[in-house]
Protein backbone atom coordinates (compact mmCIF):
# COMPACT_ATOMS: atom_id res chain seq x y z
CA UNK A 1 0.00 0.00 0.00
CA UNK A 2 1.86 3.21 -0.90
CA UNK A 3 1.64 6.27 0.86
CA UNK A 4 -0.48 9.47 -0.13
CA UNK A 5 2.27 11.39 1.92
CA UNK A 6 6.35 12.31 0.49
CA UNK A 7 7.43 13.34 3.52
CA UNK A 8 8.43 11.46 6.75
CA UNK A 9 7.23 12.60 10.01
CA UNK A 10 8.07 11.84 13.53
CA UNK A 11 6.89 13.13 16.93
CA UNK A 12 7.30 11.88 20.38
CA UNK A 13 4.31 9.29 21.19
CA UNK A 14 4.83 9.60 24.96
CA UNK A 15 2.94 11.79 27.32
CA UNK A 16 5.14 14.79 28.39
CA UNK A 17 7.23 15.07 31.81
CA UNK A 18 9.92 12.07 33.18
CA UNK A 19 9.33 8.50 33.15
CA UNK A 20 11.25 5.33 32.80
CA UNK A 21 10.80 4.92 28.70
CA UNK A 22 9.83 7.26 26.42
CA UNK A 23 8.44 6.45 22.67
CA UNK A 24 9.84 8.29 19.49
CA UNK A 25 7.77 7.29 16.16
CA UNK A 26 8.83 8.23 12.93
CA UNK A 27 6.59 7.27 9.89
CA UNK A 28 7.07 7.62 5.76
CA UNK A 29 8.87 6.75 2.60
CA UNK A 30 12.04 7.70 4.72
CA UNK A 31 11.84 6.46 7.97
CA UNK A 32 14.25 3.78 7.76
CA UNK A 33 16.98 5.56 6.05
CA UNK A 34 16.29 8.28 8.42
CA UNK A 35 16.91 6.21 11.13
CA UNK A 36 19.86 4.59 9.87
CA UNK A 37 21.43 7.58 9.78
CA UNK A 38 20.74 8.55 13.51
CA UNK A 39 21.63 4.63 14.68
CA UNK A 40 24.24 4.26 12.03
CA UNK A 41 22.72 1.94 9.86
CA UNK A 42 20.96 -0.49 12.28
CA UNK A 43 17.57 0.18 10.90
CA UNK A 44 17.80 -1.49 7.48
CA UNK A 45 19.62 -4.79 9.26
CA UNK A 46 16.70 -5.20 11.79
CA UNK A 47 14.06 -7.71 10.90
CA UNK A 48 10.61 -6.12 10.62
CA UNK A 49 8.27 -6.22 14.46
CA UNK A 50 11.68 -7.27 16.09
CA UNK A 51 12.84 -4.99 19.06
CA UNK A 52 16.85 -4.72 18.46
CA UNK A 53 18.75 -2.55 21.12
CA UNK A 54 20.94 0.67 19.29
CA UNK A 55 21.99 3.48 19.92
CA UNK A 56 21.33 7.28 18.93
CA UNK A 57 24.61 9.22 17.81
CA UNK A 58 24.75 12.86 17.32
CA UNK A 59 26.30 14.32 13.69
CA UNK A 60 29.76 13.97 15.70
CA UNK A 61 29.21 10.19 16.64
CA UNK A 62 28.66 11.26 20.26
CA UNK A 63 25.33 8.90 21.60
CA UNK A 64 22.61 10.52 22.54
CA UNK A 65 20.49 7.76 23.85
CA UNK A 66 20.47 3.91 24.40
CA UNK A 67 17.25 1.67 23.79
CA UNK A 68 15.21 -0.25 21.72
CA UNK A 69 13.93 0.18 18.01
CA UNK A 70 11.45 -1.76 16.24
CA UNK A 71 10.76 -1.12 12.16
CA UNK A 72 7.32 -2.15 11.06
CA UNK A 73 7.34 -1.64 6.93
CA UNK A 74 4.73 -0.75 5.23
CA UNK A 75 1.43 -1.85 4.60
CA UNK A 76 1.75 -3.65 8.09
CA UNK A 77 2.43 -0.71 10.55
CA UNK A 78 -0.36 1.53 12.46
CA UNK A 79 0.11 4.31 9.69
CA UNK A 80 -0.03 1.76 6.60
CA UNK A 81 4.05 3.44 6.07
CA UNK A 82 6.89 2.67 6.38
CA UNK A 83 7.22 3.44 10.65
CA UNK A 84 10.22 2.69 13.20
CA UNK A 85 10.11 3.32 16.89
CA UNK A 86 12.88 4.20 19.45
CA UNK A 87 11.85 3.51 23.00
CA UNK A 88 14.76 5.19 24.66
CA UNK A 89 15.24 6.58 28.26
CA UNK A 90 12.19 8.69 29.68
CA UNK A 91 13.91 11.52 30.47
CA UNK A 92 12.46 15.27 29.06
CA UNK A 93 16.18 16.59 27.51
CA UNK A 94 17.16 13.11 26.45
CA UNK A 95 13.86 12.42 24.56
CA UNK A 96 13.93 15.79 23.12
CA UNK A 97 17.46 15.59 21.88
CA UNK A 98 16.72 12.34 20.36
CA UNK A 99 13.64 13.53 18.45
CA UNK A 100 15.73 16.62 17.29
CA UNK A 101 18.06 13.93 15.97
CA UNK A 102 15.50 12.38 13.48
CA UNK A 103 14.68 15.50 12.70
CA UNK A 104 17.80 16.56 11.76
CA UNK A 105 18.19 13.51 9.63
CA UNK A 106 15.28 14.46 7.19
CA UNK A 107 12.34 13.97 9.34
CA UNK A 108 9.70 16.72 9.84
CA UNK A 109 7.41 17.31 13.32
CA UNK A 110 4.34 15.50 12.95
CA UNK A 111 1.00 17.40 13.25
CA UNK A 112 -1.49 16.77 16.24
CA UNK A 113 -3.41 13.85 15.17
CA UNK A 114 -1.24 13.17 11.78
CA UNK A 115 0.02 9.45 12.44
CA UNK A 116 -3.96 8.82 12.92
CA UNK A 117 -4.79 10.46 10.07
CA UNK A 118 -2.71 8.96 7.97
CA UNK A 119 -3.63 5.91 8.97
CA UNK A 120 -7.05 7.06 8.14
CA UNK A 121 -5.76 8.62 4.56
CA UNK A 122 -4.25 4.49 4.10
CA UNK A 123 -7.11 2.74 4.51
CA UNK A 124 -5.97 1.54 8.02
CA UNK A 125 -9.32 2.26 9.65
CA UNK A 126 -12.22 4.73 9.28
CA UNK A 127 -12.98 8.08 10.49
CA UNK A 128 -14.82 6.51 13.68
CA UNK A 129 -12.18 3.88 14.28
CA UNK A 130 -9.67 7.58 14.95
CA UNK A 131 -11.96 8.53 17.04
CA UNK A 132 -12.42 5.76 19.09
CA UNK A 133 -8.34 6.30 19.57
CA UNK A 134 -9.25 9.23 21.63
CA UNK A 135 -12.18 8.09 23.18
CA UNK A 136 -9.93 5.64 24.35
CA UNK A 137 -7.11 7.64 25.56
CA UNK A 138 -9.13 10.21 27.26
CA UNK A 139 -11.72 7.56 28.83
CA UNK A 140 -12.40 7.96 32.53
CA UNK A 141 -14.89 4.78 33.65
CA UNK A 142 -14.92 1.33 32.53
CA UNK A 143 -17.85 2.12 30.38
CA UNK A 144 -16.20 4.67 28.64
CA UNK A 145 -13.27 2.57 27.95
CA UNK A 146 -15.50 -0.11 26.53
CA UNK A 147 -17.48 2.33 24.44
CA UNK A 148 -13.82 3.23 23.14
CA UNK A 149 -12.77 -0.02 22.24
CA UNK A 150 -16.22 -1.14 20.68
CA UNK A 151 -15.63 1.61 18.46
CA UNK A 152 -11.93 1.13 17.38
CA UNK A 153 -13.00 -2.22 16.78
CA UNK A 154 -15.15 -0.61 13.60
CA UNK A 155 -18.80 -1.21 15.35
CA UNK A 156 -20.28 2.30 14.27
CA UNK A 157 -18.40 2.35 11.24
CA UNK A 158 -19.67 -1.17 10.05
CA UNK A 159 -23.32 -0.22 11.20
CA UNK A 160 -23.34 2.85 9.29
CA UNK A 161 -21.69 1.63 6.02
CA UNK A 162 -23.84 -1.03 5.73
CA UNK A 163 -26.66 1.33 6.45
CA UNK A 164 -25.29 3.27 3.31
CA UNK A 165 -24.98 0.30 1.01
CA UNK A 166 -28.28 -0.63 1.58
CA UNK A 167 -29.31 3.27 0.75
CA UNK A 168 -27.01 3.28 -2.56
CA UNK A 169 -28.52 -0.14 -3.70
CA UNK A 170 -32.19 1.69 -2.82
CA UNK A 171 -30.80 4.91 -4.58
CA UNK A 172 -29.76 2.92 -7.83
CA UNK A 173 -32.86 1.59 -8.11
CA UNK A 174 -35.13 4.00 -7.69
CA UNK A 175 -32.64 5.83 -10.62
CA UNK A 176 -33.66 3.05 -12.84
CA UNK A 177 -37.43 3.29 -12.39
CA UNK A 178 -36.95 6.97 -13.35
CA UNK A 179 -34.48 6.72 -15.99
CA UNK A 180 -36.20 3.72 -18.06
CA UNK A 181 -39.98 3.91 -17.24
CA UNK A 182 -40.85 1.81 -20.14
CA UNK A 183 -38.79 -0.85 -19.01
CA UNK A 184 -40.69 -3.36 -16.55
CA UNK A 185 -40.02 -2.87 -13.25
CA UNK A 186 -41.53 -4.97 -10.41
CA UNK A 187 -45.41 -2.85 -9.81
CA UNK A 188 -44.50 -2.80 -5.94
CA UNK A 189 -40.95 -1.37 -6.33
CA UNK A 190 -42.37 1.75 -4.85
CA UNK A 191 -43.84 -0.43 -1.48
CA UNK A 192 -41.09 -2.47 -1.78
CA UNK A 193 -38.71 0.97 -1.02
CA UNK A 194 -40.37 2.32 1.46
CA UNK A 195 -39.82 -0.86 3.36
CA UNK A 196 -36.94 -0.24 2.93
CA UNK A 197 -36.13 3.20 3.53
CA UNK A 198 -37.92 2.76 6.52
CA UNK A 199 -35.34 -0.32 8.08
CA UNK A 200 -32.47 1.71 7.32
CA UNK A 201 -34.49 4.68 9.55
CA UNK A 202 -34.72 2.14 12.25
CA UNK A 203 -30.86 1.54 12.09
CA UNK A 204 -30.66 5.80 12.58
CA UNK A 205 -33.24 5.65 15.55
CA UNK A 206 -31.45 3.19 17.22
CA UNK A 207 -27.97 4.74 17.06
CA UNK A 208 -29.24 8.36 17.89
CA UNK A 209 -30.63 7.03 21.16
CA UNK A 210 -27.13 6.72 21.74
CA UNK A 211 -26.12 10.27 21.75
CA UNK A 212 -27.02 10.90 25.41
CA UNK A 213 -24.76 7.88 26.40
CA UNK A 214 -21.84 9.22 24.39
CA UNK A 215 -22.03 12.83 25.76
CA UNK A 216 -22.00 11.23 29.41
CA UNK A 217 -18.99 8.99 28.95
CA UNK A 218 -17.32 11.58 26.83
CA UNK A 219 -18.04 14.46 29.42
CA UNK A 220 -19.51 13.41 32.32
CA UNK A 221 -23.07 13.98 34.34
CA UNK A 222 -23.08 17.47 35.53
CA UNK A 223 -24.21 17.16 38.56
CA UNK A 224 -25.18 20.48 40.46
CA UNK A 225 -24.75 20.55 44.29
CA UNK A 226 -27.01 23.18 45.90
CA UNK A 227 -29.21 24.76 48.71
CA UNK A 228 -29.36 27.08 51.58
CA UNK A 229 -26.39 28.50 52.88
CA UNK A 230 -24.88 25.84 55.84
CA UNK A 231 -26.69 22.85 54.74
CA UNK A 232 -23.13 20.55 53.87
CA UNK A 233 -23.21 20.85 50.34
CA UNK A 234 -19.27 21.52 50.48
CA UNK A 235 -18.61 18.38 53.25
CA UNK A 236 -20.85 16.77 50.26
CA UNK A 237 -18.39 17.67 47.63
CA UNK A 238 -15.25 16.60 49.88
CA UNK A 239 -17.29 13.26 51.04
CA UNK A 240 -17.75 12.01 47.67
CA UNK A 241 -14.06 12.73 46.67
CA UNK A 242 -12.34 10.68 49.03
CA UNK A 243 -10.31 14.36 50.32
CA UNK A 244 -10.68 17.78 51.40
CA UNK A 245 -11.65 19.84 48.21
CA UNK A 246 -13.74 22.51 49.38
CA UNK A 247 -13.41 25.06 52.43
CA UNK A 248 -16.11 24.12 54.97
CA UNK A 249 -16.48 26.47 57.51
CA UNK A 250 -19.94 27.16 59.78
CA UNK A 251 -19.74 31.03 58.35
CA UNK A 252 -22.17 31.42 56.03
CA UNK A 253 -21.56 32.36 52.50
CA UNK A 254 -17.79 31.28 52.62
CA UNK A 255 -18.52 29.06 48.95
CA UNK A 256 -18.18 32.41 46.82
CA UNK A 257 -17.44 30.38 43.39
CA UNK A 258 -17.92 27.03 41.56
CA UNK A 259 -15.92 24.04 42.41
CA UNK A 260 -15.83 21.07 39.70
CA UNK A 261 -14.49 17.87 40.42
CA UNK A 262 -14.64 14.36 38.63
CA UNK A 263 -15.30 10.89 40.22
CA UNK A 264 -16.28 7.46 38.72
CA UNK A 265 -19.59 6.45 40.57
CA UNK A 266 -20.24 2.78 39.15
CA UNK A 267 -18.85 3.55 35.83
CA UNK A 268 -20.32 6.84 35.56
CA UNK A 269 -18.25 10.06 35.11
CA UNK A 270 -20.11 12.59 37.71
CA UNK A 271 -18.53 16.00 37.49
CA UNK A 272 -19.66 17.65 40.42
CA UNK A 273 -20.18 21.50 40.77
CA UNK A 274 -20.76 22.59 44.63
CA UNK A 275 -22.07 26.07 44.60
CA UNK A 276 -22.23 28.59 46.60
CA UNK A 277 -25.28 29.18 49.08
CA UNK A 278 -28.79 30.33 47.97
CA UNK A 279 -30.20 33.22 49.89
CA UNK A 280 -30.66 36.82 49.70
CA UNK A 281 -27.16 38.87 50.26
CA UNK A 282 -26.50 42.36 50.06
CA UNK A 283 -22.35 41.13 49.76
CA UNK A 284 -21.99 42.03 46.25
CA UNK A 285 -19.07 39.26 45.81
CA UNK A 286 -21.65 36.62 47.42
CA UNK A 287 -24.61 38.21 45.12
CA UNK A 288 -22.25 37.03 41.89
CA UNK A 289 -21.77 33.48 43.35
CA UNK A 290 -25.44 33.04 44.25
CA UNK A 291 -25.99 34.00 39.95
CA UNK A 292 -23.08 31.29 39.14
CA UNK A 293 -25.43 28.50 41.18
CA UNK A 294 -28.27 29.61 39.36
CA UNK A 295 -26.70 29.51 35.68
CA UNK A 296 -25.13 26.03 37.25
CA UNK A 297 -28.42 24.54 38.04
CA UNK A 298 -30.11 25.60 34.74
CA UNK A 299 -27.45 23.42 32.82
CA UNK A 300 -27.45 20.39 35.51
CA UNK A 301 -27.93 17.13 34.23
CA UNK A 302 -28.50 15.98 37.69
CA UNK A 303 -29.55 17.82 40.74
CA UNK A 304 -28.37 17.36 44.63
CA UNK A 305 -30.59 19.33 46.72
CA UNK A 306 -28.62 19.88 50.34
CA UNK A 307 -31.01 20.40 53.05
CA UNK A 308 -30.33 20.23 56.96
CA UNK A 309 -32.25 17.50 58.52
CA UNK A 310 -32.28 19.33 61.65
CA UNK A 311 -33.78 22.43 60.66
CA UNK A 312 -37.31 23.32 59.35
CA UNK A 313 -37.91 22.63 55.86
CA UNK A 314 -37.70 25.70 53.91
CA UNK A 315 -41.54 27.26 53.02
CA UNK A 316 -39.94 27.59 48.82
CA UNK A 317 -38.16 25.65 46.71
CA UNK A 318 -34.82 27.66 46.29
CA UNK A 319 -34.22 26.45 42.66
CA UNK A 320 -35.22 27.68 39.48
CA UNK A 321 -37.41 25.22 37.13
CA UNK A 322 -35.33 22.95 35.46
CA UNK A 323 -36.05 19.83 33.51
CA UNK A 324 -32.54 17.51 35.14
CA UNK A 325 -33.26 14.45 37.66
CA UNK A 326 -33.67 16.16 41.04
CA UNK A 327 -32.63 14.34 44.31
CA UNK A 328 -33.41 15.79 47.74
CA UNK A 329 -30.57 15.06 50.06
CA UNK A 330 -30.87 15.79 53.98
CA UNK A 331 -27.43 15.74 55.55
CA UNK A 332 -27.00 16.23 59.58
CA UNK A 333 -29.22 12.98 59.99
CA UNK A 334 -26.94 12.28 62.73
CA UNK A 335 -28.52 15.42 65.02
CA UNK A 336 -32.08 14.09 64.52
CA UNK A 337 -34.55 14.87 62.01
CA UNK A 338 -37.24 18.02 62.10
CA UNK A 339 -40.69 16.96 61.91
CA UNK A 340 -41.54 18.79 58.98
CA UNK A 341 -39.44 16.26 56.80
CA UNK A 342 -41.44 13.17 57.83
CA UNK A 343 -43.13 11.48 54.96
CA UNK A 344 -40.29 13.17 52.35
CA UNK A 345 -38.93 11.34 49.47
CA UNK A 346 -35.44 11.84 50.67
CA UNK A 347 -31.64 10.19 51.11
CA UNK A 348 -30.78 11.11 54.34
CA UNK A 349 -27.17 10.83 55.19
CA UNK A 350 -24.85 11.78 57.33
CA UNK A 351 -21.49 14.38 56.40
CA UNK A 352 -19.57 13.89 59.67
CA UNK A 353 -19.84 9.92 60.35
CA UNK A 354 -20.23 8.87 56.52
CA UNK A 355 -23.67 7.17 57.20
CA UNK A 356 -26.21 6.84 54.47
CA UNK A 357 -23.73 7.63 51.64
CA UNK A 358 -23.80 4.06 49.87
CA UNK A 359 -27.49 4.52 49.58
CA UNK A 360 -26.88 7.70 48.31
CA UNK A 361 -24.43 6.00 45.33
CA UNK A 362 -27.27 3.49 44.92
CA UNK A 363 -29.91 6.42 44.35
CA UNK A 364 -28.08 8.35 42.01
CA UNK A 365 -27.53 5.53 40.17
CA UNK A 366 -30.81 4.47 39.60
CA UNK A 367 -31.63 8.18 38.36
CA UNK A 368 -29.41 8.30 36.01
CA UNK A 369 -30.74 4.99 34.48
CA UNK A 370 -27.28 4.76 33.73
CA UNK A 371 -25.94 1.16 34.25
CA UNK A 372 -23.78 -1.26 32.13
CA UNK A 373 -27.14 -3.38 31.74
CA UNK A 374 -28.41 -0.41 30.85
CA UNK A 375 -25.65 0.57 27.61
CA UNK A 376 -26.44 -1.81 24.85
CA UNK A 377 -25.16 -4.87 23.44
CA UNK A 378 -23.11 -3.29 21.36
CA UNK A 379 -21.32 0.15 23.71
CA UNK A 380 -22.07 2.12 21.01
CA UNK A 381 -21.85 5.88 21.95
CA UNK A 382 -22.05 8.32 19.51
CA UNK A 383 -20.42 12.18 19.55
CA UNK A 384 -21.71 15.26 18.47
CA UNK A 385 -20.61 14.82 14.92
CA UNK A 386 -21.93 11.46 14.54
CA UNK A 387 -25.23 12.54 16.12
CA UNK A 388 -25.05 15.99 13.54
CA UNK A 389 -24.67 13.43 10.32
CA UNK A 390 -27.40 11.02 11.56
CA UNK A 391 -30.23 13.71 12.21
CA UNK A 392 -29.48 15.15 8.60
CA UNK A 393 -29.81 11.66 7.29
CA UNK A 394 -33.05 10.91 9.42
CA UNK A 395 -34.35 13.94 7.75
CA UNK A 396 -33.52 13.51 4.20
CA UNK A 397 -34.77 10.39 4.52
CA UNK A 398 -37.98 11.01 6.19
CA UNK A 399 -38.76 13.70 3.66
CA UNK A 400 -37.98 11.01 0.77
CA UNK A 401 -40.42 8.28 2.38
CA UNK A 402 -42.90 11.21 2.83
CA UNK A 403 -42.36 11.85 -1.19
CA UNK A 404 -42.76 8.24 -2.20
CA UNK A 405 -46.30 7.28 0.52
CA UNK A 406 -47.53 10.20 -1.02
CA UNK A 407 -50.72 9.95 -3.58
CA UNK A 408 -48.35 11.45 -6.44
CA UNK A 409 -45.38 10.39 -5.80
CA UNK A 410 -42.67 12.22 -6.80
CA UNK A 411 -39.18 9.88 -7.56
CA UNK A 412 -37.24 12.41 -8.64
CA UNK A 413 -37.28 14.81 -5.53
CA UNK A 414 -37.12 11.55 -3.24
CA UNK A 415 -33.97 10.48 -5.22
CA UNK A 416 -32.69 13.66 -4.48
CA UNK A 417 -32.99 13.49 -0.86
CA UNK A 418 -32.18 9.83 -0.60
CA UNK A 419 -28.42 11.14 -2.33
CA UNK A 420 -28.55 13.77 0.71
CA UNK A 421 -28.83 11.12 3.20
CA UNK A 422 -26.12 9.10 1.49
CA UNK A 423 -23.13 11.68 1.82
CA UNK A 424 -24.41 12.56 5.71
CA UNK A 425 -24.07 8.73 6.66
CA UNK A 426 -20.95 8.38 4.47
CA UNK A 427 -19.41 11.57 6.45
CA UNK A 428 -19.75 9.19 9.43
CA UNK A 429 -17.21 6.20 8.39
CA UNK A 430 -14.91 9.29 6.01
CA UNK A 431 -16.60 7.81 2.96
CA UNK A 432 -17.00 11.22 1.18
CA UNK A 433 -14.22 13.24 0.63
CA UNK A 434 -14.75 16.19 3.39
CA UNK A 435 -10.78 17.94 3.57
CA UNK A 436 -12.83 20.54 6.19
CA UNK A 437 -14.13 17.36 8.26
CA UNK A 438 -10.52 15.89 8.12
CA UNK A 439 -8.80 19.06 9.57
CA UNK A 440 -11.13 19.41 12.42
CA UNK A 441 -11.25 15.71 14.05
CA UNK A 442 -7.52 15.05 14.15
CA UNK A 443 -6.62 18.50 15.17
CA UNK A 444 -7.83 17.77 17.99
CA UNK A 445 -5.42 15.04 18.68
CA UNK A 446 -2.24 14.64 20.92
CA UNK A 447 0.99 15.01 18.91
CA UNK A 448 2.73 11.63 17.95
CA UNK A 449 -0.96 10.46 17.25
C-alpha cells in the first residue's frame, strides 16, 4: 500500500514530563533511512516487528540515547508506512534531543493527530475507528473505555456503512425506475422501497438514542450541588471525593465560586459542581456566586438538593425550574430529624460519620438509568458529529419516504434526498471526501498520534 504522503514525520508518542521509557515514532517513505542515519545503519539490518537494542549518535558520533527500536514496513504498521520506533530513556532533555536527531536527519514534526490520520488517509481504519483512539485515551470509567474499544474495533463504522450500502442499492434503483420507465419494473418497487427506507431509519433511531450515552462517557453527568447557605453541600463535595476539596467552615456564604471535580460512581463520570449558598445577600461578591449557582443549576444534568435534617424545611423551593433528575438530600441525619421532613422522598445521610452515603451511590444511580445493563449490546456511543450526520440523514430520509407514501409520488425529488442522506451517513465512516471534516477531528489530537 503506498503512501499518499512524500514526507516522513516523527513526533514523540509519549505523554510529556519524566518516566522510565519514552516512545519516538517516525513514519514515511524515509523512515528507515532516516533512522539509519541517527543509529548508524541499524535500521535497514533489523528484521521487521523485532525490538533490536541501538543506539542514537549525534552528527559527531557522540550517543545521545540507548534503547530499543522496532521497524514495522509498510502496509503492516499503524500508519499503513513505512514506521520505526525508538523507546529510549524517559527523560524530558534526552527524549527531546533524540527527536531533534530524526529531525535533523530528514524527518519533519508530525502534526497533532497526523500518524492517525494517515492511517485514516491508508485505509488503516475509518474516520470513527480515529476517534475511538481518543475516546480511548481520554476515557475515565470502565464504560467509557468499553465504548472506546467497541468503536476502534469498527462497530459504528460497520453499522453505518452497511446502512449506506443498503441506501445506494435503494438509490440505484429507484434511478432506474426513473431513468427507463418503459422498461418493466416490479409494480410494488415503490412499497417495496419504502420498506426499505424505513429499516435503514430504524438503524438511525437506534444509534441516535445513543447520543445521550456518548455525551456522558465523553463528558460526564453534571451534577449540580445546591441549597441554603450551611446545609453541607461543600462536606458533600469533599465526602464524595475521598479528600478535602472545598473550604467548609460554619460562616455562612464562605462558597463564593464554583468548584468542579470528577469521580467514577459505578462507571459513571459525575462531574460535580458545589455552589455557593442560595439566599438573599446584600455582599456584592456573594450576590455574583449566588448567579453562578443559578446559571449552574439551569445546565445540571443531575440535581443534589442539600437540606439540613435538623432544621425546618424551607416554606420555597430555592431552585429555578429545570427539567434535570432532582434528588433531595438531607445531611445532619446524625442530630435528629425536624418533623416537617417526615413522609419526604429523601436520602438522608450523614457528612460527619459517613452514614447513608452508599445509599446515596445506589440512588443516584438508579436516576441516572445509567448502568452497564443499561448501555447496549453493542457500547455504542455516539459524539456530536456522529449525532449531527445522523439527524441530517433521518431527515432527508424522512422527507424522501414522505415523497414516495404520497398519492403522487414524486421519484425524482425523493432520489434527491435519498443522495442527501447518502453523503451525511458516508461523512460518518470518512466515505466522502470532506478535507474541512478531516482538519477538524484530528486537530484535535495529541501530537505523535
Amino acid at each position: 500500500m503506498a503512501s499518499a504522503h512524500s514526507s516522513t514525520i516523527a513526533a514523540i508518542a509519549s505523554p510529556t514530563g519524566v518516566g522510565a521509557i519514552s516512545l519516538i515514532r517516525v513514519s514515511g517513505p524515509r523512515a528507515i533511512e532516516i533512522a539509519d542515519l541517527a543509529c548508524g545503519g541499524i535500521a535497514s539490518a533489523t528484521m521487521p516487528r523485532v525490538a533490536r537494542r541501538c543506539k542514537i549518535r549525534d552528527a559527531a558520533g557522540s550517543v545521545i540515547d540507548d534503547g530499543l527500536l522496532t521497524v514495522f514496513l509498510c502496509p503492516n504498521s499503524f500508519t499503513g508506512e513505512d514506521t520505526v520506533e525508538f523507546a529510549g530513556h524517559g527523560g524530558i532533555l534526552v527524549t527531546r534531543e533524540t527527536l531533534a536527531r530524526f529531525l535533523e536527519c530528514g524527518a519533519v514534526h508530525a502534526a497533532p493527530g497526523e500518524f492517525s490520520q494517515r492511517a485514516f488517509l491508508n485505509g488503516k481504519l475509518d474516520l470513527t475507528q480515529a476517534e475511538g483512539i481518543m475516546d480511548l485515551i481520554s476515557a475515565q470509567t470502565r464504560l467509557a473505555i468499553r465504548a472506546a474499544h467497541s468503536q476502534l474495533e469498527g462497530t459504528l463504522g460497520k453499522r453505518t456503512t452497511a446502512a449506506r450500502d443498503d441506501l445506494l442499492d435503494i438509490l440505484a434503483h429507484l434511478e432506474a425506475w426513473i431513468d427507463f420507465p418503459d422498461e418493466d419494473i416490479d409494480p410494488q418497487t415503490t412499497a417495496q422501497l419504502r420498506l426499505r427506507i424505513g429499516g435503514i431509519l430504524e438503524t438511525i433511531d437506534s444509534l441516535l438514542a445513543t447520543a445521550d450515552q456518548g455525551r456522558v462517557l465523553r463528558e460526564g453527568v453534571r451534577t449540580v450541588i445546591f441549597g441554603e447557605p450551611n446545609v453541607g453541600k461543600s462536606s458533600l463535595l469533599n465526602r464524595l471525593l475521598g479528600f478535602d476539596r472545598a473550604i467548609v467552615s460554619d460562616i455562612p456564604g464562605t462558597t463564593r465560586d464554583t468548584i468542579e471535580e470528577v469521580i467514577n460512581l459505578g462507571g459513571i463520570p459525575l462531574r460535580l459542581v458545589d455552589t455557593a449558598g442560595v439566599r438573599e445577600s446584600d455582599d456584592t461578591i456573594e450576590a455574583q456566586g449566588i448567579q453562578r449557582t443559578v446559571r449552574q443549576i439551569e445546565g445540571a444534568d443531575l440535581l443534589l438538593e442539600i437540606a439540613d435534617a435538623s432544621r425546618p424545611r424551607p416554606e420555597r423551593a430555592v431552585y429555578p425550574s429545570n427539567h434535570a433528575t432532582h434528588l433531595l438530600v438531607l445531611n445532619k441525619s446524625d442530630l435528629g430529624e425536624h418533623s416537617t421532613w417526615k413522609g419526604s422522598e429523601a436520602t438522608r445521610i450523614s457528612c460527619a460519620s459517613g452514614e447513608g452515603f452508599d445509599t446515596l451511590s445506589e440512588k443516584i444511580r438508579t436516576a441516572l438509568h445509567f448502568a452497564e445493563a443499561d448501555f447496549g449490546e453493542h457500547a455504542i456511543a455516539i459524539n456530536a458529529r456522529h449525532q449531527a450526520s445522523l439527524g441530517l440523514a433521518h431527515t432527508n430520509l424522512s422527507a424522501a419516504l414522505d415523497l414516495l407514501t404520497a398519492e403522487y409520488s414524486d421519484p425524482e425529488l425523493a432520489a434527491i434526498d435519498l443522495r442527501e442522506a447518502l453523503d451525511a451517513l458516508g461523512e460518518i465512516p470518512g466515505k466522502v471526501d470532506t478535507e474541512d471534516l478531516l482538519g477538524v477531528i484530528f486537530s484535535s489530537f495529541c501530537i505523535g498520534k
